[in-house]
PDB file of N, CA and C in Angstrom:
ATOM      1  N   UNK A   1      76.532 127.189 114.808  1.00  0.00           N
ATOM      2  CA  UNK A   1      77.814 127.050 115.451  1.00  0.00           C
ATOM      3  C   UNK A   1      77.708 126.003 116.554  1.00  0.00           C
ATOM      4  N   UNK A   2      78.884 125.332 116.922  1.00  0.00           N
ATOM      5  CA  UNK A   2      78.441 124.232 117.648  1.00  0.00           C
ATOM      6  C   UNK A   2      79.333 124.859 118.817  1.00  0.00           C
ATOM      7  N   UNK A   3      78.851 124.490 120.300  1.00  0.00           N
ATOM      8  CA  UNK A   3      79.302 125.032 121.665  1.00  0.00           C
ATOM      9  C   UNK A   3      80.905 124.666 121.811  1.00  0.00           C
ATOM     10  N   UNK A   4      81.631 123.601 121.313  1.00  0.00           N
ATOM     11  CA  UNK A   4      83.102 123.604 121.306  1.00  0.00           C
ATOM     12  C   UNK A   4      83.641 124.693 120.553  1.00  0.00           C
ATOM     13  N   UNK A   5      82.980 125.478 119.444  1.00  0.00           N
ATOM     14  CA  UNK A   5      83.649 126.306 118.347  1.00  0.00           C
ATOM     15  C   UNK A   5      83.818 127.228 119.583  1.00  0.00           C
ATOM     16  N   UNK A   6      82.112 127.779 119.637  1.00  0.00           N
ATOM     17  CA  UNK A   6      82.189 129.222 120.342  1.00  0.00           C
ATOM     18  C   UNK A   6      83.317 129.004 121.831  1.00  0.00           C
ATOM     19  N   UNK A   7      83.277 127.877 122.423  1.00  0.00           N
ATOM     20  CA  UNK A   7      84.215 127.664 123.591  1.00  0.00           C
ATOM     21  C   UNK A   7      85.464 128.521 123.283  1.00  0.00           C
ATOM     22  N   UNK A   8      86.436 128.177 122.216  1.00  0.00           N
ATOM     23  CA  UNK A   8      87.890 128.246 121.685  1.00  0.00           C
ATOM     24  C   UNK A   8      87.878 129.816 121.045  1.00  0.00           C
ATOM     25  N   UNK A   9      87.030 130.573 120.924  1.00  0.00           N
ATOM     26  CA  UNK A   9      86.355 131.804 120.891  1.00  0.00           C
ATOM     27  C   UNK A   9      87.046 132.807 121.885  1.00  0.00           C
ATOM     28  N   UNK A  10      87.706 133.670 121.458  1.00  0.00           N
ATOM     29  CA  UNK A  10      88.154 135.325 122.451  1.00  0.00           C
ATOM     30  C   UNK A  10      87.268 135.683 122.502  1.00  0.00           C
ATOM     31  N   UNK A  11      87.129 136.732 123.422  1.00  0.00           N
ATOM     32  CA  UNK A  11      86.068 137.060 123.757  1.00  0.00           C
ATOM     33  C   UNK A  11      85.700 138.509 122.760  1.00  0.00           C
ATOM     34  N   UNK A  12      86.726 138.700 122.268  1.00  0.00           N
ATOM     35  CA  UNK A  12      86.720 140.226 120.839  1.00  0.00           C
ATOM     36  C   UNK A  12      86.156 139.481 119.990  1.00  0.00           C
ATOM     37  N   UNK A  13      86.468 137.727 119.557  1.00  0.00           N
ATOM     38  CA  UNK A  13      85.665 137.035 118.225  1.00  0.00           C
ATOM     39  C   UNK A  13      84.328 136.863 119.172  1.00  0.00           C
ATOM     40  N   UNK A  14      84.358 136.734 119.929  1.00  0.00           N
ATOM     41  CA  UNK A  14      82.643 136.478 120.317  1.00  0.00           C
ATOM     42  C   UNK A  14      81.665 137.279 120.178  1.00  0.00           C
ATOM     43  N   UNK A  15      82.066 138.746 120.606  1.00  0.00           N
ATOM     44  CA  UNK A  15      81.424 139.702 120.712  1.00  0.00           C
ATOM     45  C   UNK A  15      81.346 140.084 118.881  1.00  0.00           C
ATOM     46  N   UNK A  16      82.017 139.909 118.118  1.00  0.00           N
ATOM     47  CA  UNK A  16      82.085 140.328 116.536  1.00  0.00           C
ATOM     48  C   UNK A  16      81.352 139.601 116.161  1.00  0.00           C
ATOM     49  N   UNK A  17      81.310 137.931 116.138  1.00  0.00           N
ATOM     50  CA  UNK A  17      79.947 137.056 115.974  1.00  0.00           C
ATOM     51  C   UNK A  17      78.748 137.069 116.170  1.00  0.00           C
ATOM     52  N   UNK A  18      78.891 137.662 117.834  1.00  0.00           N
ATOM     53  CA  UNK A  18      77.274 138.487 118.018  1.00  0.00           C
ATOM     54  C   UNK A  18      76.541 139.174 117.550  1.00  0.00           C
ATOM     55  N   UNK A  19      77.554 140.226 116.978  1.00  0.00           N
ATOM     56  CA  UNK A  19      77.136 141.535 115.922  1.00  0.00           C
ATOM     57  C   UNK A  19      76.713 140.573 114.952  1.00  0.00           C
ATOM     58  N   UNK A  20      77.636 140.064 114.325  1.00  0.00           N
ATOM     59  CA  UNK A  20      77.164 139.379 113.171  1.00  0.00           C
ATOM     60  C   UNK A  20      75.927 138.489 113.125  1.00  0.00           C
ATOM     61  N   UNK A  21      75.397 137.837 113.374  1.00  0.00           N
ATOM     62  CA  UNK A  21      74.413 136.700 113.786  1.00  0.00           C
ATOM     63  C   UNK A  21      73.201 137.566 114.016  1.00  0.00           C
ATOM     64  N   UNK A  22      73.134 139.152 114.928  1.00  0.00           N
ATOM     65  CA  UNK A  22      71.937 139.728 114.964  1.00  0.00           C
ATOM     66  C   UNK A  22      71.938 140.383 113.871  1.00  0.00           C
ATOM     67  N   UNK A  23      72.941 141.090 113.228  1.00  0.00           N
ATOM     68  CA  UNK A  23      72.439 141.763 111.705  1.00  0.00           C
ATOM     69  C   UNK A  23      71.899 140.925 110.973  1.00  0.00           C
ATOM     70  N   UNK A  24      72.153 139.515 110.805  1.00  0.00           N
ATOM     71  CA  UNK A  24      71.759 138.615 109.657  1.00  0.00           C
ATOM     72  C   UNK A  24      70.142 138.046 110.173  1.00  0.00           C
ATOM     73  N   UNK A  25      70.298 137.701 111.618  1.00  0.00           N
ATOM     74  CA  UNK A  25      68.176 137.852 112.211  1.00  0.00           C
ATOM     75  C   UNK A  25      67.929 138.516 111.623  1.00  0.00           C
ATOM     76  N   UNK A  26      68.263 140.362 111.906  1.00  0.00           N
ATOM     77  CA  UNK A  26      67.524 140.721 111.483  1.00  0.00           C
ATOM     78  C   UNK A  26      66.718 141.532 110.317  1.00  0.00           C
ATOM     79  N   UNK A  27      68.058 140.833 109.394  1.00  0.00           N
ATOM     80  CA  UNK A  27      67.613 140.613 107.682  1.00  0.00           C
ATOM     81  C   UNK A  27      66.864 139.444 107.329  1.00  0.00           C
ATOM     82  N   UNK A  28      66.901 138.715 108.246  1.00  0.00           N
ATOM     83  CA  UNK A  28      66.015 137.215 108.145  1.00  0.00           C
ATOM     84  C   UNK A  28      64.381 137.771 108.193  1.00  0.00           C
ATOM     85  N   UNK A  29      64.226 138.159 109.438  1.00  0.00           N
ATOM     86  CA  UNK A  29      63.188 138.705 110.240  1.00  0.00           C
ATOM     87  C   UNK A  29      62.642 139.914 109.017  1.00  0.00           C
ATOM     88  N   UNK A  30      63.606 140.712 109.140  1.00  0.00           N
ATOM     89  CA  UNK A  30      62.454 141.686 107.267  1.00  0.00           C
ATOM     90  C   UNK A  30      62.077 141.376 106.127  1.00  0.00           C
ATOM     91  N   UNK A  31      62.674 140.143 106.045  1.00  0.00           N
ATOM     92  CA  UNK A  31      62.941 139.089 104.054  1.00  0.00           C
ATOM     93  C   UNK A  31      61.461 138.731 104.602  1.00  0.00           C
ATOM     94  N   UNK A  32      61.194 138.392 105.811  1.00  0.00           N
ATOM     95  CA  UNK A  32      60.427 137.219 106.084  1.00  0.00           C
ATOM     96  C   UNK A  32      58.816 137.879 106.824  1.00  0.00           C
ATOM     97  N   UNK A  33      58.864 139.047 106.493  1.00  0.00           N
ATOM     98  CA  UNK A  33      58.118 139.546 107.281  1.00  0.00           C
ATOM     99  C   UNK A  33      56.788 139.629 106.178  1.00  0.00           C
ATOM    100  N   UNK A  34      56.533 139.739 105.400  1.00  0.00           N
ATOM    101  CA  UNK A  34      55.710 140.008 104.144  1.00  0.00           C
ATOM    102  C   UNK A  34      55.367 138.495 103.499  1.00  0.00           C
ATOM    103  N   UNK A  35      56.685 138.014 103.582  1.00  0.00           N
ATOM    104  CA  UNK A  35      56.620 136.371 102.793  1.00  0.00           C
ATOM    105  C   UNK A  35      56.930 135.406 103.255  1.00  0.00           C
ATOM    106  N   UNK A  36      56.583 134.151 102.569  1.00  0.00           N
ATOM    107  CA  UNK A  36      56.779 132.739 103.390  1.00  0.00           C
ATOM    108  C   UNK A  36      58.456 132.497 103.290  1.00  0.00           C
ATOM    109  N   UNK A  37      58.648 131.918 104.510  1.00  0.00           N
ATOM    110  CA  UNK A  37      60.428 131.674 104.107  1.00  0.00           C
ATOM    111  C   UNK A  37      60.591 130.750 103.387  1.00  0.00           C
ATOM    112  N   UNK A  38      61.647 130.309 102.965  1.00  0.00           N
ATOM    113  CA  UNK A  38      62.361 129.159 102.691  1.00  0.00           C
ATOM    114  C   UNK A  38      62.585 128.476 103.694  1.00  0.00           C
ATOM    115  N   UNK A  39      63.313 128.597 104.439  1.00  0.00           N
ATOM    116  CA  UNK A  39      63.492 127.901 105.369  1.00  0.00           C
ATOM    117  C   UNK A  39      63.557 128.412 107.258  1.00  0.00           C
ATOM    118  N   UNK A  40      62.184 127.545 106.929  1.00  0.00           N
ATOM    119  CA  UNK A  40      61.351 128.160 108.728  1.00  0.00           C
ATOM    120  C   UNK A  40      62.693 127.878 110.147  1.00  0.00           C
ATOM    121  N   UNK A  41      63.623 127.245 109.970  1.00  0.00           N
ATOM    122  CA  UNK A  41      64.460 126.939 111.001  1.00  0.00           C
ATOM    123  C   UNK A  41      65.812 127.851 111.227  1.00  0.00           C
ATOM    124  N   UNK A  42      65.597 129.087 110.142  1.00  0.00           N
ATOM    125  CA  UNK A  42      66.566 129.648 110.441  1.00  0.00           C
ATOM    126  C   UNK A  42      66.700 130.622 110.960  1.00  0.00           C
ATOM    127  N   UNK A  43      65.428 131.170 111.573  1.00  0.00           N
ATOM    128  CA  UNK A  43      65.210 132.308 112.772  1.00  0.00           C
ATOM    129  C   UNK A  43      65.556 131.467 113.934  1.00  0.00           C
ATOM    130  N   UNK A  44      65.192 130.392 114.287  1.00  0.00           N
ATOM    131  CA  UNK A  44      65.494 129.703 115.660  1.00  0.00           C
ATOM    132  C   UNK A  44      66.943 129.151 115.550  1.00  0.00           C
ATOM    133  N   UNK A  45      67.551 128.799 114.668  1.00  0.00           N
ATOM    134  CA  UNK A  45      69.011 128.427 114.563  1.00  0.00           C
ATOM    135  C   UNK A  45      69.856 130.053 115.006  1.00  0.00           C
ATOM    136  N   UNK A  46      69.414 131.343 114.912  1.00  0.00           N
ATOM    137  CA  UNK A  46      70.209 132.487 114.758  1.00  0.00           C
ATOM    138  C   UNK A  46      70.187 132.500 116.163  1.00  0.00           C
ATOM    139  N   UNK A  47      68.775 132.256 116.790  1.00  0.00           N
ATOM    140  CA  UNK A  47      68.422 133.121 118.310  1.00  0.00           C
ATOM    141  C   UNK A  47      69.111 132.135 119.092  1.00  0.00           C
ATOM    142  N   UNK A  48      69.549 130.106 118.526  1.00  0.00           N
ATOM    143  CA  UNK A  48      70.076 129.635 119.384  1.00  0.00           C
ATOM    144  C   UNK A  48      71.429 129.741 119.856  1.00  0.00           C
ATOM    145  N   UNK A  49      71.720 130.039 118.330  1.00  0.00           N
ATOM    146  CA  UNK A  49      73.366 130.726 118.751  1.00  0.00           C
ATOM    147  C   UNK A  49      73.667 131.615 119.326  1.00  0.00           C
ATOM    148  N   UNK A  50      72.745 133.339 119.289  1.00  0.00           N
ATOM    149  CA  UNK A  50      72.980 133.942 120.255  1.00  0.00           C
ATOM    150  C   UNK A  50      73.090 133.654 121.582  1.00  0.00           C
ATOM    151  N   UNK A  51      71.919 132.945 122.003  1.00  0.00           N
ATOM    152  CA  UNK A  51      72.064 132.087 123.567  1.00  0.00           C
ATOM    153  C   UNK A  51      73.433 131.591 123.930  1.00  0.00           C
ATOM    154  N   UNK A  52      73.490 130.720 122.800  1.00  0.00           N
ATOM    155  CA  UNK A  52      75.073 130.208 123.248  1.00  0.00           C
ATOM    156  C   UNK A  52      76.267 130.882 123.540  1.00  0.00           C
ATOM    157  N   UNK A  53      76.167 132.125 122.669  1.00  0.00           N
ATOM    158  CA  UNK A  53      77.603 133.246 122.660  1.00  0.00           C
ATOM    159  C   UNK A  53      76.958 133.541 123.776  1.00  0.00           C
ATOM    160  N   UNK A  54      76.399 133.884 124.305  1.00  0.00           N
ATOM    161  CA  UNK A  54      76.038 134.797 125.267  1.00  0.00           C
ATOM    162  C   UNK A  54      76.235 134.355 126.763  1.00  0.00           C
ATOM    163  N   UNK A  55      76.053 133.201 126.777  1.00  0.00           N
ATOM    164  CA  UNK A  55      76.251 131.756 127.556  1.00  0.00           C
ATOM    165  C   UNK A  55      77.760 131.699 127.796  1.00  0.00           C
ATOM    166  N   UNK A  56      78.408 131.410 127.136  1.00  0.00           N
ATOM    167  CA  UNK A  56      79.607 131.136 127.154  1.00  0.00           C
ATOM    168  C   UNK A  56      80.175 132.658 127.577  1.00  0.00           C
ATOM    169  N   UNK A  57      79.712 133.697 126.938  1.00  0.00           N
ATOM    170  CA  UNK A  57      80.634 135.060 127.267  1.00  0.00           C
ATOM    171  C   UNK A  57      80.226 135.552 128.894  1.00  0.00           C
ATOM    172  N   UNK A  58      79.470 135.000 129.522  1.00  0.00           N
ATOM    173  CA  UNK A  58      78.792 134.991 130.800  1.00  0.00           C
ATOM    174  C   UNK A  58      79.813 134.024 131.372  1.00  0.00           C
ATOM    175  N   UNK A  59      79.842 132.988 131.199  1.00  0.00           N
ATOM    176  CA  UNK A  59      80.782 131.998 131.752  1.00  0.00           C
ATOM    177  C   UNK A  59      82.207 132.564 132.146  1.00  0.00           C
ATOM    178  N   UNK A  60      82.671 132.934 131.194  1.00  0.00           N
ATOM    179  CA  UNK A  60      84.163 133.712 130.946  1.00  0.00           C
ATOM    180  C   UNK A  60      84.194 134.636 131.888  1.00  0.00           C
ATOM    181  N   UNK A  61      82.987 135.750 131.657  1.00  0.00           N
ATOM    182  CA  UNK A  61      83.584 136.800 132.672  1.00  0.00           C
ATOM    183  C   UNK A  61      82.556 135.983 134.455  1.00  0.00           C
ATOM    184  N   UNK A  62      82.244 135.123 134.628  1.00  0.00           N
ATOM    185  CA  UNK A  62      82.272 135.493 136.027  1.00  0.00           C
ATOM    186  C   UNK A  62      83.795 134.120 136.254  1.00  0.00           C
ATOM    187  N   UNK A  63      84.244 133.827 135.000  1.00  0.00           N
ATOM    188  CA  UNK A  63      85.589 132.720 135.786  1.00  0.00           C
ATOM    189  C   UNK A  63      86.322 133.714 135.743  1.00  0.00           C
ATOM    190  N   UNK A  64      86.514 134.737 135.351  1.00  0.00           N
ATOM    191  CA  UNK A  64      87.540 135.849 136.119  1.00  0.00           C
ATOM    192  C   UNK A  64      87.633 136.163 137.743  1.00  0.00           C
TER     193      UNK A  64
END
């Protein structure tokens, strides 16, 4: 997700994305736990987006 998406983001879609993004880690994280991935960049692509929602939903509530 790129930081303008999550910007334009409520804060009910942010928090539902969050959910979403850690269930899918951490089906990443068990696929991957036994075997080689496919593709090594997509545990660090999940955890960067969390940062970002998380970032931005921090932002929001202290501009209240």
């Amino acid at each position: 997700m790129k930081t303008k998406d999550i910007k334009a983001m409520k804060n009910t879609e942010l928090i539902k994305s969050l959910s979403e993004i850690k269930e899918k880690l951490g089906k990443v994280r068990f696929s991957t736990a036994g075997s080689k991935s496919k593709n090594v960049k997509e545990q660090a692509n999940f955890r960067k987006d969390i940062a970002r929602i998380l970032t931005i939903l921090n932002n929001k509530s202290a501009a209240l």
